[in-house]
C-alpha atoms as a PDB file:
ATOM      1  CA  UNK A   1      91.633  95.502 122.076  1.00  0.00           C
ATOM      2  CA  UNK A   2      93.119  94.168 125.438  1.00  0.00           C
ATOM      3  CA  UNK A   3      91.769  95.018 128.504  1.00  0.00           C
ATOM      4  CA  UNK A   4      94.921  95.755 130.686  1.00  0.00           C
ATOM      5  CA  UNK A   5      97.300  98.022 128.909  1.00  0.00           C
ATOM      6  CA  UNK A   6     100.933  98.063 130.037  1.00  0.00           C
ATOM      7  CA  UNK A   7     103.369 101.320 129.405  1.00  0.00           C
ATOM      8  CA  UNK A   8     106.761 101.592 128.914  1.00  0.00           C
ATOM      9  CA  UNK A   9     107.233 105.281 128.897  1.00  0.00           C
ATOM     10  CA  UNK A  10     104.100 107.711 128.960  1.00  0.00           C
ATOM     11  CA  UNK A  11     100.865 106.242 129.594  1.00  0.00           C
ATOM     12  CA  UNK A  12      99.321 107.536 126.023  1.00  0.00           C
ATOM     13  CA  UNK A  13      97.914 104.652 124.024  1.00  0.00           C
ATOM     14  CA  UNK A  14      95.914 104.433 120.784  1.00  0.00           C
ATOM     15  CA  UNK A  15      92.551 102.401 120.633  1.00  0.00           C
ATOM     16  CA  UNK A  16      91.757 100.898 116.860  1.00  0.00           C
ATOM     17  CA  UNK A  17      87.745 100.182 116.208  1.00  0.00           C
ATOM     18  CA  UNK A  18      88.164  97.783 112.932  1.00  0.00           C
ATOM     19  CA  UNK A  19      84.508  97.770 113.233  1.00  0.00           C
ATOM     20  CA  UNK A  20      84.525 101.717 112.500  1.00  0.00           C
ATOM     21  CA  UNK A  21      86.945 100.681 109.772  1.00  0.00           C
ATOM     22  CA  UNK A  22      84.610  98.076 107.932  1.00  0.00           C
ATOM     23  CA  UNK A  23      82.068 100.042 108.445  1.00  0.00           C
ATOM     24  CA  UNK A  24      83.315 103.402 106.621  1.00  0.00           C
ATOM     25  CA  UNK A  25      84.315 100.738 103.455  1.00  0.00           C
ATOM     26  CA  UNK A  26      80.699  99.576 103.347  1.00  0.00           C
ATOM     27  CA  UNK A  27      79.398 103.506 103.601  1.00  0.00           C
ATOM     28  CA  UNK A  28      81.992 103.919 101.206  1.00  0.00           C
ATOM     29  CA  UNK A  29      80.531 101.088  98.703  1.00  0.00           C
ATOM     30  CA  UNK A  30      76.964 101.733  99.187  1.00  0.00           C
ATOM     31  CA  UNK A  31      77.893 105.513  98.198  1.00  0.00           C
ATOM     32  CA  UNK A  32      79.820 104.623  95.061  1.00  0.00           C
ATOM     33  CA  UNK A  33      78.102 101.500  94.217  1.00  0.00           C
ATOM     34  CA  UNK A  34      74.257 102.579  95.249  1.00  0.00           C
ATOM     35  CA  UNK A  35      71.297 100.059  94.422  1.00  0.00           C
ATOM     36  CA  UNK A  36      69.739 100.386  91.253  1.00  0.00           C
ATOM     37  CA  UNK A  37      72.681 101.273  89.583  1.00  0.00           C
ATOM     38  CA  UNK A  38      73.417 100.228  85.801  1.00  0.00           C
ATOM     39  CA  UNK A  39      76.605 101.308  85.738  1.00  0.00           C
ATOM     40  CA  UNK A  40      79.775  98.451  86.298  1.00  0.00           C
ATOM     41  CA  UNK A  41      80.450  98.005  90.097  1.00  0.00           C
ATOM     42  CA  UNK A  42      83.085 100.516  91.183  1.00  0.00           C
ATOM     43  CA  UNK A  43      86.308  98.765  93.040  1.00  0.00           C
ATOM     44  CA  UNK A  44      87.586  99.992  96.121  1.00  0.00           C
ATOM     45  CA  UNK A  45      91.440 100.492  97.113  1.00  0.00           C
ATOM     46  CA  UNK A  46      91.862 100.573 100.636  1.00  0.00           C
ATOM     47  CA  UNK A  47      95.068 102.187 101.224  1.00  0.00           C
ATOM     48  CA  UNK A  48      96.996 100.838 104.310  1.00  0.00           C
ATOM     49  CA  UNK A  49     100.400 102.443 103.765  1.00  0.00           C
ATOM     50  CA  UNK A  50     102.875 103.693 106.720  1.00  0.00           C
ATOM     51  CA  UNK A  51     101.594 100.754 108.614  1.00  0.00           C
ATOM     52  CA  UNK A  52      97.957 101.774 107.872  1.00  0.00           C
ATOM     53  CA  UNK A  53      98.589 105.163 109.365  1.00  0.00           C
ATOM     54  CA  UNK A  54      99.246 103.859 112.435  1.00  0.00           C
ATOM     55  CA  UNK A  55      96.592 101.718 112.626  1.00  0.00           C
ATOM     56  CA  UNK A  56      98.468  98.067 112.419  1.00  0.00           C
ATOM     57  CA  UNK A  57      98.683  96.877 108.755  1.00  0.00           C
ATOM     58  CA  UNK A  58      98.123  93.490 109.542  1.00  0.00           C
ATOM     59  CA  UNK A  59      94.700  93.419 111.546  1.00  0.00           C
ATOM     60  CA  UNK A  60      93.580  96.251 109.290  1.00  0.00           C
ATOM     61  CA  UNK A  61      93.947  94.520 105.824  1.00  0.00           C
ATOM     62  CA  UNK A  62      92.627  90.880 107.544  1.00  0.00           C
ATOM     63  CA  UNK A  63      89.479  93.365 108.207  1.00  0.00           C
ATOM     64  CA  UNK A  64      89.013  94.829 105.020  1.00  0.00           C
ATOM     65  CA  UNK A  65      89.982  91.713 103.171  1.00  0.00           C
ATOM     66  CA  UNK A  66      86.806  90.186 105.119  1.00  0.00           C
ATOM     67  CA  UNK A  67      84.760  93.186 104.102  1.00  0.00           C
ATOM     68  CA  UNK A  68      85.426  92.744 100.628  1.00  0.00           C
ATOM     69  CA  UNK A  69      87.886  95.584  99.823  1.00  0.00           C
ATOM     70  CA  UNK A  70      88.665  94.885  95.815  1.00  0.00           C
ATOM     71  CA  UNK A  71      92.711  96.092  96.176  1.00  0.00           C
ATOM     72  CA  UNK A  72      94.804  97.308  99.045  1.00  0.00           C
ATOM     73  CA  UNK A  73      97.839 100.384  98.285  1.00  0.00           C
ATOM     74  CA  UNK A  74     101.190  99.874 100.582  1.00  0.00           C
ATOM     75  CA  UNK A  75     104.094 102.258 100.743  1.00  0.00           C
ATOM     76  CA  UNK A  76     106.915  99.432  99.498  1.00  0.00           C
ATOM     77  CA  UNK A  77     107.409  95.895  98.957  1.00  0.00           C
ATOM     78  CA  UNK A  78     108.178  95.083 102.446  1.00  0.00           C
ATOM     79  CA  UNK A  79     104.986  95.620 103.355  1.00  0.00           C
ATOM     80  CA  UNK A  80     103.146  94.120 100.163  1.00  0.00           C
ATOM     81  CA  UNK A  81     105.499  90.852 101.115  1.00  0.00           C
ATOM     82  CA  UNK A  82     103.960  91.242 105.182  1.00  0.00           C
ATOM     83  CA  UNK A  83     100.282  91.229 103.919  1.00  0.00           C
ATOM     84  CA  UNK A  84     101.260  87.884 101.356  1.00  0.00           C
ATOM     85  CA  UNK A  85     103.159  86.264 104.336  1.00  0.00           C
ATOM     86  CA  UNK A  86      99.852  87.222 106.468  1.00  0.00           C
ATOM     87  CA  UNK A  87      97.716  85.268 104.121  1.00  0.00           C
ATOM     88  CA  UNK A  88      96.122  88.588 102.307  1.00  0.00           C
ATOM     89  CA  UNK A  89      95.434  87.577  98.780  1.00  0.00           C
ATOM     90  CA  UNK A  90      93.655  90.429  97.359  1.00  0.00           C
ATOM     91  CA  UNK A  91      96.113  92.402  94.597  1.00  0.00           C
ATOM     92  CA  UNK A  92      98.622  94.997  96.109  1.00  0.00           C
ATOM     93  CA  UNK A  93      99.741  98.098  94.507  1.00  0.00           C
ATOM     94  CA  UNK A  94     102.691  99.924  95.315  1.00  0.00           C
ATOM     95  CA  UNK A  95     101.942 103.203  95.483  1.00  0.00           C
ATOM     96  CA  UNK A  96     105.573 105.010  95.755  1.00  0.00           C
ATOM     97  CA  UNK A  97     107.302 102.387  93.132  1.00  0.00           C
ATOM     98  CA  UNK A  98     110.180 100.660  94.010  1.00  0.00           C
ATOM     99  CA  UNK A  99     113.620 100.713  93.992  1.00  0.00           C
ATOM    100  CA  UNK A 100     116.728  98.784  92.049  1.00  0.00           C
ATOM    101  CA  UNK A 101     116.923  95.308  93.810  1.00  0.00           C
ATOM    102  CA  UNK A 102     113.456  95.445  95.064  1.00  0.00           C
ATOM    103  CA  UNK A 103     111.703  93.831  91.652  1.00  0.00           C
ATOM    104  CA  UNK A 104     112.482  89.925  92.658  1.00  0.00           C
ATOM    105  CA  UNK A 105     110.851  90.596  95.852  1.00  0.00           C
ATOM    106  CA  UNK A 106     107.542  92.141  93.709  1.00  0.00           C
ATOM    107  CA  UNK A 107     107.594  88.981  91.526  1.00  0.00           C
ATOM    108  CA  UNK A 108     107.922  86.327  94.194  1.00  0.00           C
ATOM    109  CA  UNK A 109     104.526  87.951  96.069  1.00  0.00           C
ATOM    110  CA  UNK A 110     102.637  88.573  93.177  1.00  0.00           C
ATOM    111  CA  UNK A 111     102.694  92.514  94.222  1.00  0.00           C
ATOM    112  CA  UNK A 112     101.862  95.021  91.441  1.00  0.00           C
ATOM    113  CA  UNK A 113     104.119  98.100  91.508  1.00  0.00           C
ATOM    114  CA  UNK A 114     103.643 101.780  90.103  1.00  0.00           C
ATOM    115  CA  UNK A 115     105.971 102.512  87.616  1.00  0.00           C
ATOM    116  CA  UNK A 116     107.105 106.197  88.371  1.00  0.00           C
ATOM    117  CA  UNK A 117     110.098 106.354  86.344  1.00  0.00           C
ATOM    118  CA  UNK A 118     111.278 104.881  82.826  1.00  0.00           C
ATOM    119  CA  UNK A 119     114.570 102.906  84.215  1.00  0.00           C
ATOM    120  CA  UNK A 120     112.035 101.218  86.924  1.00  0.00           C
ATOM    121  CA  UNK A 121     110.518  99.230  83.584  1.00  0.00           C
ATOM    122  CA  UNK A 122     113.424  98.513  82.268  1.00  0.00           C
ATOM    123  CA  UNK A 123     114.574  96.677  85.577  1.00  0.00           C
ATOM    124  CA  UNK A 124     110.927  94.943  86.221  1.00  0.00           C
ATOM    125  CA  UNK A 125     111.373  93.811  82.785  1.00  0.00           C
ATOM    126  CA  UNK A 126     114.465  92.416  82.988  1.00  0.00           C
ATOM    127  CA  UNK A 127     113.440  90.528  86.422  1.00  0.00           C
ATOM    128  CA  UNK A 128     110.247  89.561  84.641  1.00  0.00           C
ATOM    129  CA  UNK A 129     112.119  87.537  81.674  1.00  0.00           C
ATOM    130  CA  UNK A 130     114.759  85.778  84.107  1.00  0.00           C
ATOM    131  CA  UNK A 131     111.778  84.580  85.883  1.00  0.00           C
ATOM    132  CA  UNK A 132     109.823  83.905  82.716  1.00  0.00           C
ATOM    133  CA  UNK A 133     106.794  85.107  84.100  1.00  0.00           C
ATOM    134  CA  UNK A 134     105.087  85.485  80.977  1.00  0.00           C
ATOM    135  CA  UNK A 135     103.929  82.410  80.491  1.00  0.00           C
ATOM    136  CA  UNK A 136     101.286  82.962  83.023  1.00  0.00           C
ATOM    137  CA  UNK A 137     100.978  85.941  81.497  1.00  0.00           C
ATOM    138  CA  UNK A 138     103.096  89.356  81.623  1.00  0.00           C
ATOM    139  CA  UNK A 139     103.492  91.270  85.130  1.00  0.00           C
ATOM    140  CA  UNK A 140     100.906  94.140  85.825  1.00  0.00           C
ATOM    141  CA  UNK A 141     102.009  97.569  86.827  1.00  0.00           C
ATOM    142  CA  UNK A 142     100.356 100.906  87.316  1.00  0.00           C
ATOM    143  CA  UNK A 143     101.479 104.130  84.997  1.00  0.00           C
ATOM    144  CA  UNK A 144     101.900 106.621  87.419  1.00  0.00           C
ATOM    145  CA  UNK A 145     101.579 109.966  85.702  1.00  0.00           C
ATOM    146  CA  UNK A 146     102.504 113.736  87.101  1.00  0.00           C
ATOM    147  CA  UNK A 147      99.476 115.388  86.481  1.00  0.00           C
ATOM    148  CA  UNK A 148     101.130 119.117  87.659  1.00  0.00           C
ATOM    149  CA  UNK A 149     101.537 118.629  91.103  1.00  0.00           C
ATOM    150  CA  UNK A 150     105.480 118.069  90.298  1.00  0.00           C
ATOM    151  CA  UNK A 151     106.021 114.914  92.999  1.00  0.00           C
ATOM    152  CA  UNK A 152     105.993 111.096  91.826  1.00  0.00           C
ATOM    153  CA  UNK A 153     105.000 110.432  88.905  1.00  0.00           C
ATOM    154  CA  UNK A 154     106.003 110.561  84.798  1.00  0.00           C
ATOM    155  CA  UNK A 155     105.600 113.995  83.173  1.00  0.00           C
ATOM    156  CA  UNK A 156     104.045 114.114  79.844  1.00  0.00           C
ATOM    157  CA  UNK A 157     106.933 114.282  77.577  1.00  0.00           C
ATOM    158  CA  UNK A 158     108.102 111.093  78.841  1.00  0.00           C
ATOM    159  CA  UNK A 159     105.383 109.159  78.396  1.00  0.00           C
ATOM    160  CA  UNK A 160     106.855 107.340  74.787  1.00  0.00           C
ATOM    161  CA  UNK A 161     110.302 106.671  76.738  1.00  0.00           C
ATOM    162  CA  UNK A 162     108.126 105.238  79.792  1.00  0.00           C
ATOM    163  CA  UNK A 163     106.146 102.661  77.849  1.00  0.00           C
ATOM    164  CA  UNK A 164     109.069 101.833  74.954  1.00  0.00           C
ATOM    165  CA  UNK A 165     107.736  99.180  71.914  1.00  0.00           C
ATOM    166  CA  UNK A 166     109.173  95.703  72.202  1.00  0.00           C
ATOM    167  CA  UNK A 167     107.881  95.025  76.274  1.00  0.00           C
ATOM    168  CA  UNK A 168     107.649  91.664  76.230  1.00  0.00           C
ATOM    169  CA  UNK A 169     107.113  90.758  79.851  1.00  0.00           C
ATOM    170  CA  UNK A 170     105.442  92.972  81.076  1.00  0.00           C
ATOM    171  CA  UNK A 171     102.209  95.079  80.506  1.00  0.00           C
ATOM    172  CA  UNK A 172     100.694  98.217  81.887  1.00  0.00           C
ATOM    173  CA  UNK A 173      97.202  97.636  84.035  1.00  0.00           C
ATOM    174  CA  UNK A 174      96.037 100.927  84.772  1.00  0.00           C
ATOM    175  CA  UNK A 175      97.491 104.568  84.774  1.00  0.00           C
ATOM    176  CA  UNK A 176      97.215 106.727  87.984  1.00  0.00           C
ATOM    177  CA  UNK A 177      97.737 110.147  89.347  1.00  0.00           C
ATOM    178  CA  UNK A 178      97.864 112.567  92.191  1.00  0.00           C
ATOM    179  CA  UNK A 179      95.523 115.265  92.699  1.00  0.00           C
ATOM    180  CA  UNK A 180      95.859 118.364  95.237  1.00  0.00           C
ATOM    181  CA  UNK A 181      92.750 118.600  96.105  1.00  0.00           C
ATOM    182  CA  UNK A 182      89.153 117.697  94.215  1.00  0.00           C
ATOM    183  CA  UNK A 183      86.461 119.621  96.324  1.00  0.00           C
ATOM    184  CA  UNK A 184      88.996 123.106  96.952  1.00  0.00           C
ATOM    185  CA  UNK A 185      90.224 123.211  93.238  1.00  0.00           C
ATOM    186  CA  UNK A 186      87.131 122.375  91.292  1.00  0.00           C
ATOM    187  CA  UNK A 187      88.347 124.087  88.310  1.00  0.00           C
ATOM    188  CA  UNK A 188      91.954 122.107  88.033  1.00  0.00           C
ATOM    189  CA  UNK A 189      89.661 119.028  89.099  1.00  0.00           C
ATOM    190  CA  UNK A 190      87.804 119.363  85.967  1.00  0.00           C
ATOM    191  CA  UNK A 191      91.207 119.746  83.956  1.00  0.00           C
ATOM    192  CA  UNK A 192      93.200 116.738  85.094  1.00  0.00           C
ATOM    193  CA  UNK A 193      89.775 114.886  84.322  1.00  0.00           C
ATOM    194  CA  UNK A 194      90.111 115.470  80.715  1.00  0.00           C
ATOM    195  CA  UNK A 195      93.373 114.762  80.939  1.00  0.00           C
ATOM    196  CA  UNK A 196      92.589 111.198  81.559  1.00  0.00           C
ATOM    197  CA  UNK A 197      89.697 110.518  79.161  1.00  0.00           C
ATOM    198  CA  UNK A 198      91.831 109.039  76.909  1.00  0.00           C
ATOM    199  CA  UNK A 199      92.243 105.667  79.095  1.00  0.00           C
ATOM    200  CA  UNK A 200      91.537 104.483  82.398  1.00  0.00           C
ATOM    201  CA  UNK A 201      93.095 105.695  85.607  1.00  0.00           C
ATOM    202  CA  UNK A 202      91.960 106.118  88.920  1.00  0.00           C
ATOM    203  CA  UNK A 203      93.118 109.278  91.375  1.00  0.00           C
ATOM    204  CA  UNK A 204      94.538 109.648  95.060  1.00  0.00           C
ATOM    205  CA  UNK A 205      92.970 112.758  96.427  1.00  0.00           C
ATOM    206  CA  UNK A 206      94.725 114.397  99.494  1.00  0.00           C
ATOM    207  CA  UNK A 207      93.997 115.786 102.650  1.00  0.00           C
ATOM    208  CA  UNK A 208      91.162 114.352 105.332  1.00  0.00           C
ATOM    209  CA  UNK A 209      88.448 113.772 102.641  1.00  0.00           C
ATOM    210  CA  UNK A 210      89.166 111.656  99.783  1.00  0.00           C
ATOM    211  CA  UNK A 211      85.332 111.180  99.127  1.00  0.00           C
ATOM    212  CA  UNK A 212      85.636 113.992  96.446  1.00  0.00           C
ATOM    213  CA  UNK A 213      87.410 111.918  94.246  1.00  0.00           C
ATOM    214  CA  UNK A 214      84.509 109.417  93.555  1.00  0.00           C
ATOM    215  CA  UNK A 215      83.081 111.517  90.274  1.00  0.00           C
ATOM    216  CA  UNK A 216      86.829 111.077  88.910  1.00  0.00           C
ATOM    217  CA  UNK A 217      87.063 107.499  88.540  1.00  0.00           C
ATOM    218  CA  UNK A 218      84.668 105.650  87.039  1.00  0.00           C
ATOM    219  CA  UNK A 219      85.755 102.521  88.018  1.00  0.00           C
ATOM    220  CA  UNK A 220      88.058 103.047  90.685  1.00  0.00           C
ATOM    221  CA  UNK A 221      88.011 104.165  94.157  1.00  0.00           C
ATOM    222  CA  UNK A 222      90.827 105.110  96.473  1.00  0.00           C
ATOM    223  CA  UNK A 223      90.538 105.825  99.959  1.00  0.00           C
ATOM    224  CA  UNK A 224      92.929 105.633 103.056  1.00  0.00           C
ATOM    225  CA  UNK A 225      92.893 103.797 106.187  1.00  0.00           C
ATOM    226  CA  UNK A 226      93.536 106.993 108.240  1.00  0.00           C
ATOM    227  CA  UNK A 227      94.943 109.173 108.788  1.00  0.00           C
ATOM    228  CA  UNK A 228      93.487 108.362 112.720  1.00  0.00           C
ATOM    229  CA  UNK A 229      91.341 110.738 114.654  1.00  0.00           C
ATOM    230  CA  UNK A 230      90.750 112.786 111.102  1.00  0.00           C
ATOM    231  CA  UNK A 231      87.226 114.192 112.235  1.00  0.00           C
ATOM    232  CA  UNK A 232      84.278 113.544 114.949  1.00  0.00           C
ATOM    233  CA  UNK A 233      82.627 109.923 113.718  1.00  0.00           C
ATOM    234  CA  UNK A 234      79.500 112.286 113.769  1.00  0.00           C
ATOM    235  CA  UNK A 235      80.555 113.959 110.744  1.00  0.00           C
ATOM    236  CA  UNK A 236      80.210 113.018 107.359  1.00  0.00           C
ATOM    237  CA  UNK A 237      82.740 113.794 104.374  1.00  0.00           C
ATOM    238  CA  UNK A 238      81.595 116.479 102.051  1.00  0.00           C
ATOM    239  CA  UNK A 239      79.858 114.234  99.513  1.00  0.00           C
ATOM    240  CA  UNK A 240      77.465 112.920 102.352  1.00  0.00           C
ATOM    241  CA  UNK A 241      79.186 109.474 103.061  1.00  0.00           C
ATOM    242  CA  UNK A 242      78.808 108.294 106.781  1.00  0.00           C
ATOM    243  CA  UNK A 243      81.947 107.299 108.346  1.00  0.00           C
ATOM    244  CA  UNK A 244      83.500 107.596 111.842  1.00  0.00           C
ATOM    245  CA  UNK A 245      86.114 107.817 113.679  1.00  0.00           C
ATOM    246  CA  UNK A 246      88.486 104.683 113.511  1.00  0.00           C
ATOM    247  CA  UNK A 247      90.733 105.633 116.348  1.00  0.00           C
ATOM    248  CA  UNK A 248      91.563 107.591 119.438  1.00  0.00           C
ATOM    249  CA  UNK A 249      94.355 108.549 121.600  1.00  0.00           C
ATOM    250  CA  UNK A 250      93.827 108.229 125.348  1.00  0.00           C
ATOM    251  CA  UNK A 251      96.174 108.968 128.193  1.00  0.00           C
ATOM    252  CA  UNK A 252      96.161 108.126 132.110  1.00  0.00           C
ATOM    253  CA  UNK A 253      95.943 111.469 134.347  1.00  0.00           C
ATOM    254  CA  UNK A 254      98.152 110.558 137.374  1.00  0.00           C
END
């Protein structure tokens, strides 16, 4: 953070602790990872999308990438392509898919898109076997899958045209979905849970706590950047994980 800040407008800045930041992803890891464990090590998916909330994507993910977050989530594949081009290395999901043109860029930067809609395989495939990626192995993507909330995702009766036999190039990783809310809804928590038994997934939770999420996803853990200013860094989410505040707004009284 510099010292001196110069305005060019109002005098309301934002001041960014990446220390608070590193340190809510190790509460966040000693919480779904604790000592003694036997079960496999939970990954963590630091999501840095809309410019990590504000937050600067750039210095954010160089942060986390140094803490040891497992996967980051952008918005699109401009941004995946800014964290390559800023030496991040860790895999990159889009979380809001992509659009027709966009699937050279996700091959050229190694980025691994969500697949919300059954013509967005069709064109990854198709950019997939001009490049001939395959013989490194076929191109990873997440099955995103509308689990009621009626937003992104692929409802159930389109799950055969979504994943269609003879996909040569490329090859689903995981399946995801979107939640409302896990600690206010217990009871349609419990129901999109069984939902996904039948394969593995991991969940984006909404609202200021995504802690709740942790029981859902047995190998997976998602959890935002931000948003900033969210809640005092004295309190603690509602599954008794630590973590503060990563940033504040201040202003200059005249």
């Amino acid at each position: 953070m510099t010292k001196t800040v110069k305005f060019d407008g109002r005098p309301v800045w934002a001041e960014v602790s990446l220390g608070a930041l590193t340190g809510n992803l190790r509460a966040i890891r000693r919480h779904v990872n604790p000592a003694g464990a036997r079960a496999a090590r939970r990954k963590i998916l630091a999501v840095i999308k809309s410019n990590a909330y504000g937050h600067g994507i750039v210095p954010v993910a160089r942060a986390l990438s140094r803490a040891r977050a497992d996967w980051f989530g952008v918005t699109c594949s401009t941004e995946g392509a800014e964290l390559r081009e800023s030496g991040i290395r860790e895999p990159v999901l889009i979380l809001t898919g992509f659009w027709a043109g966009e699937e050279q860029r996700i091959l050229e930067h190694n980025l691994t898109p969500a697949i919300m809609r059954p013509e967005q395989l069709k064109l990854l495939e198709q950019a997939a076997a001009r490049r001939r990626k395959a013989r490194r192995g076929p191109v990873g993507f997440h099955l995103k899958i509308d689990s009621g909330m009626n937003r992104l995702g692929i409802a159930s009766p389109e799950m055969s045209a979504a994943l269609p036999p003879g996909t040569r190039w490329c090859g689903p990783e995981r399946s995801c979905t979107a939640i409302i809310s896990s600690s206010s809804r217990p009871s349609s928590t419990r129901k999109w849970k069984r939902n996904f038994r039948c394969g593995p997934c991991f969940h984006f939770a909404r609202g200021l706590f995504p802690f709740a999420i942790f029981r859902l996803a047995p190998a997976w853990v998602t959890t935002p950047a931000g948003p900033p200013g969210s809640r005092p860094a004295s309190q603690s989410s509602p599954q008794g994980t630590p973590t503060g505040c990563s940033a504040c707004f201040r202003t200059k009284a005249a």
